[in-house]
N, C-alpha and C. Protein backbone atom coordinates (compact mmCIF):
# COMPACT_ATOMS: atom_id res chain seq x y z
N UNK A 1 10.53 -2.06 -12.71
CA UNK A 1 9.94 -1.33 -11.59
C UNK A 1 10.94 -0.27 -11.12
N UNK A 2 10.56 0.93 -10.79
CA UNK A 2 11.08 1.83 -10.12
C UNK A 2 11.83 1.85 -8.93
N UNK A 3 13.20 2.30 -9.05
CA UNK A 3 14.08 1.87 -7.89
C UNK A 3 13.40 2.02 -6.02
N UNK A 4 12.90 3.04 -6.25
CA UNK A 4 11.78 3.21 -4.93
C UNK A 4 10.99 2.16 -4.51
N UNK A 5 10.06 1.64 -5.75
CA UNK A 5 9.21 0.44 -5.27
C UNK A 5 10.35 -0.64 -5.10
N UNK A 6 11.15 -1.28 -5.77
CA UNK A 6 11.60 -2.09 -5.77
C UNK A 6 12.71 -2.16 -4.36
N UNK A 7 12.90 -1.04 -3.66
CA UNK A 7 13.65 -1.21 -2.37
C UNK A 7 12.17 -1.44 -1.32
N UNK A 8 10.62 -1.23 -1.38
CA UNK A 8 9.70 -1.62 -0.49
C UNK A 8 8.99 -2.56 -1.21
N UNK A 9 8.45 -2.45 -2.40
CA UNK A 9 7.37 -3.20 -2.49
C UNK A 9 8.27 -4.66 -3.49
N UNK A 10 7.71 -5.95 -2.67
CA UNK A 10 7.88 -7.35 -3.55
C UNK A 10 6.91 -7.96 -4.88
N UNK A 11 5.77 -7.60 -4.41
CA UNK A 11 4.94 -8.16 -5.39
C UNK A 11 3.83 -7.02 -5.68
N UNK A 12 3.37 -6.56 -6.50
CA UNK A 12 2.09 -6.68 -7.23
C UNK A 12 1.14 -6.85 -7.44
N UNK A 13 -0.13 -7.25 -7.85
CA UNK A 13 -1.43 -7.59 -8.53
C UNK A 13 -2.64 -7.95 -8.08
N UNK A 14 -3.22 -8.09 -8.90
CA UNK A 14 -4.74 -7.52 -9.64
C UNK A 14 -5.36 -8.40 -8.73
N UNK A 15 -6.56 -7.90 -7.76
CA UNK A 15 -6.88 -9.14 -6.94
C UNK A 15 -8.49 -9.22 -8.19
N UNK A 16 -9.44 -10.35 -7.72
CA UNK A 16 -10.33 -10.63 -8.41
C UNK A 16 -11.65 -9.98 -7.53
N UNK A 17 -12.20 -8.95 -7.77
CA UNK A 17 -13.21 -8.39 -7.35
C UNK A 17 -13.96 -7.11 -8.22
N UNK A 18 -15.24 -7.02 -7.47
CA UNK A 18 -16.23 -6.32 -8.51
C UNK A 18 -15.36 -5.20 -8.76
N UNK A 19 -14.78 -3.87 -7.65
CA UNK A 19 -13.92 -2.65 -7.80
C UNK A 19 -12.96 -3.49 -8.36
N UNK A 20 -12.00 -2.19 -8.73
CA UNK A 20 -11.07 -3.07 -9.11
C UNK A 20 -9.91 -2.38 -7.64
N UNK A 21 -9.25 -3.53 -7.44
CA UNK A 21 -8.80 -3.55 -6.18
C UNK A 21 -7.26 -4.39 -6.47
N UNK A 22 -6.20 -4.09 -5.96
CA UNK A 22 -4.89 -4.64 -5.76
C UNK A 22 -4.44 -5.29 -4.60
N UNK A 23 -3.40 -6.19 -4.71
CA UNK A 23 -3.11 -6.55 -3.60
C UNK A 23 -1.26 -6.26 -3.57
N UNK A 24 -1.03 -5.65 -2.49
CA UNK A 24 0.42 -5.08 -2.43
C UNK A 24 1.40 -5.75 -1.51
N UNK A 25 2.75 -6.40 -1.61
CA UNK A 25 3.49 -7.21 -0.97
C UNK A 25 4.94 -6.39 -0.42
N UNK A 26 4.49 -6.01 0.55
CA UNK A 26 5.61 -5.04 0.92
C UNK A 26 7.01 -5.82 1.75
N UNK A 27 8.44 -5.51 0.93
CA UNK A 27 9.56 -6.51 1.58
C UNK A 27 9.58 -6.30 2.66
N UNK A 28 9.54 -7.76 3.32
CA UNK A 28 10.32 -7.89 4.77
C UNK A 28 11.47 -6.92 5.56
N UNK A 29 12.30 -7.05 4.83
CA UNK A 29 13.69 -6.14 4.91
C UNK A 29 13.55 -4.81 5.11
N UNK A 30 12.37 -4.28 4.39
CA UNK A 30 12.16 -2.97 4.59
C UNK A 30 10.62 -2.02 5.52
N UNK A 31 10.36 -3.41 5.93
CA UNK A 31 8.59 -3.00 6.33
C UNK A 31 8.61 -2.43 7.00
N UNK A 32 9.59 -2.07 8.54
CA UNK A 32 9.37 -1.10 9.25
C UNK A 32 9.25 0.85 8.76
N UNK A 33 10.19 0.82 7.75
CA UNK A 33 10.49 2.12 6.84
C UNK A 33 8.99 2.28 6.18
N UNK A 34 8.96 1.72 5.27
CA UNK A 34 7.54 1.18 4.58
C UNK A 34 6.39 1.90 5.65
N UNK A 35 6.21 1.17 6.54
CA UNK A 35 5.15 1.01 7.18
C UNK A 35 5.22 2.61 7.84
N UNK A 36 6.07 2.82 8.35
CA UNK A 36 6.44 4.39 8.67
C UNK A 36 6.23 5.61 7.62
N UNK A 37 6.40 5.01 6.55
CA UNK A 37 5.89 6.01 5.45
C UNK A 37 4.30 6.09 5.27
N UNK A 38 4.45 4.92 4.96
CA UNK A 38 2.81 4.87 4.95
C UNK A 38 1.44 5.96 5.61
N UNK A 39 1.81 5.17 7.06
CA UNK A 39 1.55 6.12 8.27
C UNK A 39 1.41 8.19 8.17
N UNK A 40 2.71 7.93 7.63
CA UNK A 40 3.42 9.97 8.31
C UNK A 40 2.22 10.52 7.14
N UNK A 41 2.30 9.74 5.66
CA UNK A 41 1.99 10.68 4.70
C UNK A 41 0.22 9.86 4.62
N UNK A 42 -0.15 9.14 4.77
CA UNK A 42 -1.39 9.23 4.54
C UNK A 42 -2.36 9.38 5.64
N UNK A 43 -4.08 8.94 5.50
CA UNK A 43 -4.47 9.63 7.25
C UNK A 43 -4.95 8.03 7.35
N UNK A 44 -4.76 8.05 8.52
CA UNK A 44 -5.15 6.92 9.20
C UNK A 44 -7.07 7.07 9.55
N UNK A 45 -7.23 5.80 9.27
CA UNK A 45 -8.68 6.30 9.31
C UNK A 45 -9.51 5.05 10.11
N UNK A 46 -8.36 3.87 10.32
CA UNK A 46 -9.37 3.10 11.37
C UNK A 46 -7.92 2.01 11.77
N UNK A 47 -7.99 1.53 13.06
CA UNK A 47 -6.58 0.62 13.53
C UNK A 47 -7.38 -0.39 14.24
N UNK A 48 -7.06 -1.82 14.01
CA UNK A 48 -7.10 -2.72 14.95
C UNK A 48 -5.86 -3.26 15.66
N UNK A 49 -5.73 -2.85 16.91
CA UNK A 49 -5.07 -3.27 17.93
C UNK A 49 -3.09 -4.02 17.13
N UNK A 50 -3.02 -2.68 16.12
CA UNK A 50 -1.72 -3.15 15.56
C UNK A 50 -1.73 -3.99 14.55
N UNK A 51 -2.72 -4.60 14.82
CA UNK A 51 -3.02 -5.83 13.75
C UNK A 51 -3.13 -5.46 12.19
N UNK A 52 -4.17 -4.79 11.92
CA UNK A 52 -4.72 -4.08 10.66
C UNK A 52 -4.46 -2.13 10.75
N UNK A 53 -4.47 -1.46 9.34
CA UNK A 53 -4.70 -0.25 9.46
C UNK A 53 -5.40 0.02 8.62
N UNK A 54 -6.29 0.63 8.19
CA UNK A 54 -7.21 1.71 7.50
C UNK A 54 -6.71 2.82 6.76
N UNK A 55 -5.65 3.15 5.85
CA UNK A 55 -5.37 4.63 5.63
C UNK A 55 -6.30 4.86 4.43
N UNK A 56 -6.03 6.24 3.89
CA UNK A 56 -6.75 7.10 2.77
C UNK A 56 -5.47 7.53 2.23
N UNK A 57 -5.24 7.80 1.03
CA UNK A 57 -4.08 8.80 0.62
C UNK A 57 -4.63 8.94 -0.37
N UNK A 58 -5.03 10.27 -0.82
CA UNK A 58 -5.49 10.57 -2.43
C UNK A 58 -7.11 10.23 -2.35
N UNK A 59 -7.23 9.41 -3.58
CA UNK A 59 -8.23 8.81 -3.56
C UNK A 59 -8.15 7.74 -3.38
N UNK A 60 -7.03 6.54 -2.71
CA UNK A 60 -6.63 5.16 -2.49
C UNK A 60 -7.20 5.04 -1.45
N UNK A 61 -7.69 3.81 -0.85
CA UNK A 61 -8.12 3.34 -0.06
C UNK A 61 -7.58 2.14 0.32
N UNK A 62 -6.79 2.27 1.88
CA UNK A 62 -5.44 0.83 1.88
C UNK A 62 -5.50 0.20 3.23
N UNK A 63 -5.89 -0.71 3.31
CA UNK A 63 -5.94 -1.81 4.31
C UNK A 63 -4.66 -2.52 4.28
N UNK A 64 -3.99 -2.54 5.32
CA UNK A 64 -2.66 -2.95 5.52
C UNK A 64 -2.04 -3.48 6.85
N UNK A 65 -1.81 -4.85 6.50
CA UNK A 65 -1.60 -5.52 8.12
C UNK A 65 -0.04 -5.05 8.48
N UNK A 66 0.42 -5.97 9.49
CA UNK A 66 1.32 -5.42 10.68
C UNK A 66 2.53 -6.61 9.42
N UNK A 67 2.22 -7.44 9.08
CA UNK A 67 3.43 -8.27 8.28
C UNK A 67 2.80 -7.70 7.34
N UNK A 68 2.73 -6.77 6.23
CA UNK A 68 3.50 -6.09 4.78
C UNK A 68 2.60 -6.33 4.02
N UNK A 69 0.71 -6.74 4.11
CA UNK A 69 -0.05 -7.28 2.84
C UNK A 69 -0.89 -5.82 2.82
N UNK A 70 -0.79 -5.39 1.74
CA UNK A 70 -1.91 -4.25 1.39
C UNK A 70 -2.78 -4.78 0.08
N UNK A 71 -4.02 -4.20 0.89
CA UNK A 71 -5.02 -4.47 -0.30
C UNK A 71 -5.36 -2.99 -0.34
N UNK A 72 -5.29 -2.65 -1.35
CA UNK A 72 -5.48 -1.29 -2.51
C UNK A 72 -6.98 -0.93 -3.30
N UNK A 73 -7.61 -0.29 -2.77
CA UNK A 73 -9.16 -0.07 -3.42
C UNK A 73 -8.45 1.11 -4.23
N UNK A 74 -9.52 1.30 -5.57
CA UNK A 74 -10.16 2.82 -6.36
C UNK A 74 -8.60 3.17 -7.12
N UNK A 75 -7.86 2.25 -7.43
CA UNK A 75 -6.56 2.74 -8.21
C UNK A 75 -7.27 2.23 -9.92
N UNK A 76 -7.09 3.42 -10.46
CA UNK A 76 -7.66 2.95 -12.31
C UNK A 76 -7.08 2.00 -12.32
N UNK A 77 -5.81 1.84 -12.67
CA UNK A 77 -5.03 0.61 -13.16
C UNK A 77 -3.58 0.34 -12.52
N UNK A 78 -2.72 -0.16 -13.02
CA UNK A 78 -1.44 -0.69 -12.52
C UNK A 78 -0.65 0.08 -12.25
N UNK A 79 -0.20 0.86 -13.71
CA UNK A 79 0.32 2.30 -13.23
C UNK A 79 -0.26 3.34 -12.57
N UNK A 80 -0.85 3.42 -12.37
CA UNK A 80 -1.43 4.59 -11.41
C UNK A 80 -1.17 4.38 -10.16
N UNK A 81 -1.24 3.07 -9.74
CA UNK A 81 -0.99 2.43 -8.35
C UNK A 81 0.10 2.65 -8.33
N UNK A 82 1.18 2.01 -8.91
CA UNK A 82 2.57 2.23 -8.79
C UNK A 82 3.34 3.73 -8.53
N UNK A 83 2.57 4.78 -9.40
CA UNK A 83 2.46 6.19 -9.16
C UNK A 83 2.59 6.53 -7.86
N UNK A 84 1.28 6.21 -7.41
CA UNK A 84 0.55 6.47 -6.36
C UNK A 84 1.79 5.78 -5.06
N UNK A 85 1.98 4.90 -5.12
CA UNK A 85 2.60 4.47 -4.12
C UNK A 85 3.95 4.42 -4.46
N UNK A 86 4.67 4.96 -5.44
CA UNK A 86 6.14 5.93 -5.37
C UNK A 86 6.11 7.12 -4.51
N UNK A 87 4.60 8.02 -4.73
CA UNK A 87 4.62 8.59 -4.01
C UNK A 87 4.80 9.01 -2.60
N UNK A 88 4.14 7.60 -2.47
CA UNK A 88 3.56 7.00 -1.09
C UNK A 88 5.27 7.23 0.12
N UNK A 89 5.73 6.28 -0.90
CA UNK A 89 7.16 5.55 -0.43
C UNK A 89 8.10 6.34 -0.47
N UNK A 90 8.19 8.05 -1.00
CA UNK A 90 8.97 8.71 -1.16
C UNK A 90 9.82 9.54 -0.02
């Protein structure tokens, strides 16, 4: 993994659903940074009370709680995600 992901993101993979959809494990150590990136560069598109966020970036679609779990809609495959969210994290 890419030195970028590997200073935010912990885990990886493929959740089981009709889209194909990811699930993303963002480190502890770094979630406030993380989560700040997230935010600046993509658009926020729906918030519950801190709890959950809604962003868009690209064509990704990312639901992402307040402790570090993203679930990832509309990424083709593994690498692309990883792409996508080097970008993200840059």
């Amino acid at each position: 993994m890419d030195l970028i992901l590997k200073r935010y993101i912990k885990d990886v993979s493929e959740a089981c659903a009709e889209r194909k959809e990811f699930v993303v494990t963002l480190r502890i150590d770094s979630l406030e940074e993380a989560l700040k990136k997230v935010f600046r560069k993509g658009l926020v598109t729906g918030n519950v009370l801190g709890v959950m966020a809604k962003v868009k970036y690209k064509n990704l679609e990312i639901s992402i709680t307040n402790t570090g779990r993203m679930l990832v809609r509309n990424a083709d495959n593994i690498e692309g995600l990883k792409e996508a969210l080097k970008e993200l994290l840059t």
